[in-house]
N, C-alpha and C. Protein backbone atom coordinates (compact mmCIF):
# COMPACT_ATOMS: atom_id res chain seq x y z
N UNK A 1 3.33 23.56 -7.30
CA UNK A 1 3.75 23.02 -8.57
C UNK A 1 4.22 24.16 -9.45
N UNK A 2 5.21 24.02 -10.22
CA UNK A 2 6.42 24.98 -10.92
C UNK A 2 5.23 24.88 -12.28
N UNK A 3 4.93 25.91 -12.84
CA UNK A 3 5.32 25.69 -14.41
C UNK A 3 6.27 25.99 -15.43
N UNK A 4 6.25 25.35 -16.17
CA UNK A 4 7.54 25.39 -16.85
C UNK A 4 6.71 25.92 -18.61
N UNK A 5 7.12 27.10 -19.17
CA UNK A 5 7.16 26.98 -20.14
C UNK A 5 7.25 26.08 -21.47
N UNK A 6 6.50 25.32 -21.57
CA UNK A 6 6.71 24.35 -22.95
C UNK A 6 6.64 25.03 -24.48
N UNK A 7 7.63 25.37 -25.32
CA UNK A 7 7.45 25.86 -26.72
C UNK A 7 7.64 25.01 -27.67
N UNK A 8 8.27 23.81 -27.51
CA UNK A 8 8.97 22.81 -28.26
C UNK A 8 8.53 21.34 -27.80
N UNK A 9 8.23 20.41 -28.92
CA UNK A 9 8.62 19.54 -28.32
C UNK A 9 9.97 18.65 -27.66
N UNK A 10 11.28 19.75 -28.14
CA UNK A 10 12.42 19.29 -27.52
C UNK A 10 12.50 19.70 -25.87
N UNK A 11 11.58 20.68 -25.64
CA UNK A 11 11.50 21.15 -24.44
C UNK A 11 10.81 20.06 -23.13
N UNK A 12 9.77 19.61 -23.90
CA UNK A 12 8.74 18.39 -23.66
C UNK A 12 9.71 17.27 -23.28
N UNK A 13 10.64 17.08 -24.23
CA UNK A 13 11.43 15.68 -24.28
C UNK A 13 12.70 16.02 -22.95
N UNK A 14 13.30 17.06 -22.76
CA UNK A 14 14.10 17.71 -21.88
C UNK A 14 13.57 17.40 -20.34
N UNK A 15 12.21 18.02 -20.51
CA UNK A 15 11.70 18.02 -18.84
C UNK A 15 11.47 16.73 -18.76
N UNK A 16 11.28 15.94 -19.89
CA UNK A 16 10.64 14.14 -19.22
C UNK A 16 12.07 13.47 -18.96
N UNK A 17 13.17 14.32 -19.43
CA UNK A 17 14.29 13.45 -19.02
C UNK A 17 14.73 14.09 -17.73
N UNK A 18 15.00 15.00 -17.26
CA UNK A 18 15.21 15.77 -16.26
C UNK A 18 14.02 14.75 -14.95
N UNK A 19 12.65 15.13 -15.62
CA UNK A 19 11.61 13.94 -14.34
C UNK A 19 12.04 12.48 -14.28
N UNK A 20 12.64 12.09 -15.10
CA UNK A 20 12.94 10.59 -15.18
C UNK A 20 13.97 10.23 -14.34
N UNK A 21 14.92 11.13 -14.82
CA UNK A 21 16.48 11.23 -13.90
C UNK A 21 16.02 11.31 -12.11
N UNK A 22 15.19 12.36 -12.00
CA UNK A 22 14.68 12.74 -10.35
C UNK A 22 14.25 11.49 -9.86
N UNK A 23 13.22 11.20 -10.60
CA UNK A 23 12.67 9.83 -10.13
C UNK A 23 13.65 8.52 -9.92
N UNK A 24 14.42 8.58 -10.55
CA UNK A 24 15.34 7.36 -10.45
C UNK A 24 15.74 7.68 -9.11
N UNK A 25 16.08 8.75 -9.39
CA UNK A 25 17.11 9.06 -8.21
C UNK A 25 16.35 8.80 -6.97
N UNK A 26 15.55 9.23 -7.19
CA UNK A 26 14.07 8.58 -5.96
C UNK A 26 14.17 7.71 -5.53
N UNK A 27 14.52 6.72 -6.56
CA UNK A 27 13.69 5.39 -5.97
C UNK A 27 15.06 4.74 -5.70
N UNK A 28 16.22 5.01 -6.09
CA UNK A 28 17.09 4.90 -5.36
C UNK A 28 17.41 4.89 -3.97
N UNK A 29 17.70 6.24 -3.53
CA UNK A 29 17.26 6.43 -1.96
C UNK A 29 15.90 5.55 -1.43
N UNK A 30 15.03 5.45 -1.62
CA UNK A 30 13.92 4.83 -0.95
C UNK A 30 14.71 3.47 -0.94
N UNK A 31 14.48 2.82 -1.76
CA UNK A 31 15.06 1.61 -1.90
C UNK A 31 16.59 1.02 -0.91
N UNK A 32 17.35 2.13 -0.58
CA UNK A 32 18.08 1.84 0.08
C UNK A 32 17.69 1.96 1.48
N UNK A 33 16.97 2.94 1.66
CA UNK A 33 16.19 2.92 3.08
C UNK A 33 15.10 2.15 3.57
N UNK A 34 14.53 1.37 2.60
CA UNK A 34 13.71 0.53 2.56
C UNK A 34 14.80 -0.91 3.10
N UNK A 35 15.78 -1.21 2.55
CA UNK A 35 16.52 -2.37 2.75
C UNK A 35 17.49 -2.25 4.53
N UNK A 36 17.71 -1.13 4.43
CA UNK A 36 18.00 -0.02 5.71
C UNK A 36 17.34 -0.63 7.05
N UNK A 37 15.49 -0.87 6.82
CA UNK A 37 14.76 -0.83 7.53
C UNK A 37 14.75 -2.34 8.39
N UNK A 38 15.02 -3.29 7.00
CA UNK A 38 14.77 -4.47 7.04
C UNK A 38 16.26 -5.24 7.21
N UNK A 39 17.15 -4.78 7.17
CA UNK A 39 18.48 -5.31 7.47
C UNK A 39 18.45 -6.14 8.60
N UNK A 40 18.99 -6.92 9.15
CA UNK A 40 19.06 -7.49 10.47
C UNK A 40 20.07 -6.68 11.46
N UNK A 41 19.76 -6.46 12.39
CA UNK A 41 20.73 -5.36 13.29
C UNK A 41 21.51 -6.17 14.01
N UNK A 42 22.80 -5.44 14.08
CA UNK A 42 23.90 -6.18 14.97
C UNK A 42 23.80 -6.17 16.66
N UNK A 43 24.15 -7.32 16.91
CA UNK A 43 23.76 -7.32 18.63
C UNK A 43 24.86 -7.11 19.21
N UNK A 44 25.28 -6.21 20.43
CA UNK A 44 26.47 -6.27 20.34
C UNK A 44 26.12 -7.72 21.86
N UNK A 45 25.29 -7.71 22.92
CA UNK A 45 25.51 -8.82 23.61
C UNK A 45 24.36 -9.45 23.73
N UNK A 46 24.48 -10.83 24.68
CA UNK A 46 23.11 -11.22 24.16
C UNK A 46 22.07 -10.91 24.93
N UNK A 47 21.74 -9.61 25.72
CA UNK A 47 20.69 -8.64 26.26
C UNK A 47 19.97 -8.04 24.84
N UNK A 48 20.36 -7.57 24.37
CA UNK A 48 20.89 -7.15 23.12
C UNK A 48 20.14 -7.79 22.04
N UNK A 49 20.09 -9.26 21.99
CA UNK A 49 20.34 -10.34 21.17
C UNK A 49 18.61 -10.79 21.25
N UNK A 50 18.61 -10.84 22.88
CA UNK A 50 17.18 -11.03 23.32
C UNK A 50 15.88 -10.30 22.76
N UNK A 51 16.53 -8.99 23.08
CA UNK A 51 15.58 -7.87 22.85
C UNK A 51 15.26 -7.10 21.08
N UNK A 52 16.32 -7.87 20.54
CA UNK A 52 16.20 -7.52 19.04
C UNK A 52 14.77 -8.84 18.76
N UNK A 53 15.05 -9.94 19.09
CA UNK A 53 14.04 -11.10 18.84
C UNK A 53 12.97 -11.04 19.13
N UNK A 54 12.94 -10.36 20.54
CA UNK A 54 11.22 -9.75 21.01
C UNK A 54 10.43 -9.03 20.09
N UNK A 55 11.42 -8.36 20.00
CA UNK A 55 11.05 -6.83 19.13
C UNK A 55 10.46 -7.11 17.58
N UNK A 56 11.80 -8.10 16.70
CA UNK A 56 10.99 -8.89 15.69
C UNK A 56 9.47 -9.79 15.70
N UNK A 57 9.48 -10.65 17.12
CA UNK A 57 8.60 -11.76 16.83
C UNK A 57 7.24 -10.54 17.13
N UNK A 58 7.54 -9.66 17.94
CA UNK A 58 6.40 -8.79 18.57
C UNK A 58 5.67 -8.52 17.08
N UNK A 59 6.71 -7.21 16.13
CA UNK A 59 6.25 -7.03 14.72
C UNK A 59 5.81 -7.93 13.83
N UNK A 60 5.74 -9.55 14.10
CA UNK A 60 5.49 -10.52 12.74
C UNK A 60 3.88 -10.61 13.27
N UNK A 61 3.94 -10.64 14.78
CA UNK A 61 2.45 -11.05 15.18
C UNK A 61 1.88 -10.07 14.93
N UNK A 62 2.33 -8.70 15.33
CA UNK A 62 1.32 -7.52 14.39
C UNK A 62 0.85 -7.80 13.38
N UNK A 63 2.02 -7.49 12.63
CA UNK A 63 1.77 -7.96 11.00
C UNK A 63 0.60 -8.56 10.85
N UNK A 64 0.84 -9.83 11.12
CA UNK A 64 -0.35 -11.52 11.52
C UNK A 64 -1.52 -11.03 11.69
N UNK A 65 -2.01 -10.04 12.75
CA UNK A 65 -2.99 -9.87 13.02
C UNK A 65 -3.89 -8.87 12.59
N UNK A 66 -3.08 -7.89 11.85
CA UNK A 66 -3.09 -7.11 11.42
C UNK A 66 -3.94 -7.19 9.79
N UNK A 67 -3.22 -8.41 9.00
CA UNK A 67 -3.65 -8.93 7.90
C UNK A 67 -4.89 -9.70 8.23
N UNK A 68 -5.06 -10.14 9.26
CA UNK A 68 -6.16 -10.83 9.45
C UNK A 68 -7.53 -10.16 9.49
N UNK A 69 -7.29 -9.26 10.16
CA UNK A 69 -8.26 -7.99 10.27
C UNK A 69 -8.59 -7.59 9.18
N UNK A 70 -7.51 -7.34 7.99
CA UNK A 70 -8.29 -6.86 6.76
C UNK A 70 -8.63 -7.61 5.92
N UNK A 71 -8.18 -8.97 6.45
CA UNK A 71 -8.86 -9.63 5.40
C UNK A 71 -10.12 -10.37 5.78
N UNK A 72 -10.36 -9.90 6.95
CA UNK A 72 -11.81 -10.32 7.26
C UNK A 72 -13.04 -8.73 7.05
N UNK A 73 -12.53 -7.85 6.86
CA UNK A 73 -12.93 -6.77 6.96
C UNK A 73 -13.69 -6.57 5.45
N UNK A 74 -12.24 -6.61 4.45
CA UNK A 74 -12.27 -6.08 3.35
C UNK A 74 -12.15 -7.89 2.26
N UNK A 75 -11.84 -8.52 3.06
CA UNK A 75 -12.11 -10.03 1.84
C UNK A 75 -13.21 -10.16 1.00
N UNK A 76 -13.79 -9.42 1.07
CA UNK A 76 -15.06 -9.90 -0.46
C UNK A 76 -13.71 -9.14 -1.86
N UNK A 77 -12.75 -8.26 -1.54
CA UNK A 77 -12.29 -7.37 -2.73
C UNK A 77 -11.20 -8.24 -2.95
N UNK A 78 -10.94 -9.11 -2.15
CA UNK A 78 -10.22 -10.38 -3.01
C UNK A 78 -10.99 -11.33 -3.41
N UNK A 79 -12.28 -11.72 -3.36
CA UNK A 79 -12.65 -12.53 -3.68
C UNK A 79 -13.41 -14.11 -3.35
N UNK A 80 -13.03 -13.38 -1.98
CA UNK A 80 -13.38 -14.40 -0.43
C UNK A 80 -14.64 -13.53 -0.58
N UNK A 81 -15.12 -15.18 -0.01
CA UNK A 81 -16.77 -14.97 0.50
C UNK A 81 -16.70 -14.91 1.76
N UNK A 82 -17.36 -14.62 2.87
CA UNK A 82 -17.54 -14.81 4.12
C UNK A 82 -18.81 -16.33 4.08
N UNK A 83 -17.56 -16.82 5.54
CA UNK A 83 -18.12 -18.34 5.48
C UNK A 83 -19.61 -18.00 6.12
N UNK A 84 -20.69 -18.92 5.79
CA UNK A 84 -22.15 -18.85 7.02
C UNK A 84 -21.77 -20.15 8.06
């Protein structure tokens, strides 16, 4: 971590715009790589076509099971009781 000299509060107001600007810019890129991730991919045949669908349904059942796990794990911090 840099320090930066602060003498002013115009100096104060400078670096929070300078961090503000970075950050945008941040979340920019993420955000596009985030949508990047989740795009639907082009097939070029339907080998292709097959194996993109596997590949999705494979990741939803993760997902699925995945959530299930924590929410049997960690469900009292939502608010779930565990059934008797």
């Amino acid at each position: 971590m840099q320090s930066h000299p602060y003498n002013t509060l115009e100096d104060i107001e400078l670096r929070k715009d300078e961090l503000r600007a970075q950050l945008s810019s941040n979340s920019e890129k993420v955000g596009s790589l985030w949508r990047s991730l989740w795009a639907p991919q082009k097939s070029e045949s339907k080998g292709e076509l097959v194996a993109n669908l596997i590949s999705n349904s494979i990741t939803a059942i993760d997902a699925f099971i995945l959530m299930r796990k924590l929410m049997k794990t960690y469900g009292w911090l939502f608010g779930r009781r565990k059934r008797k």
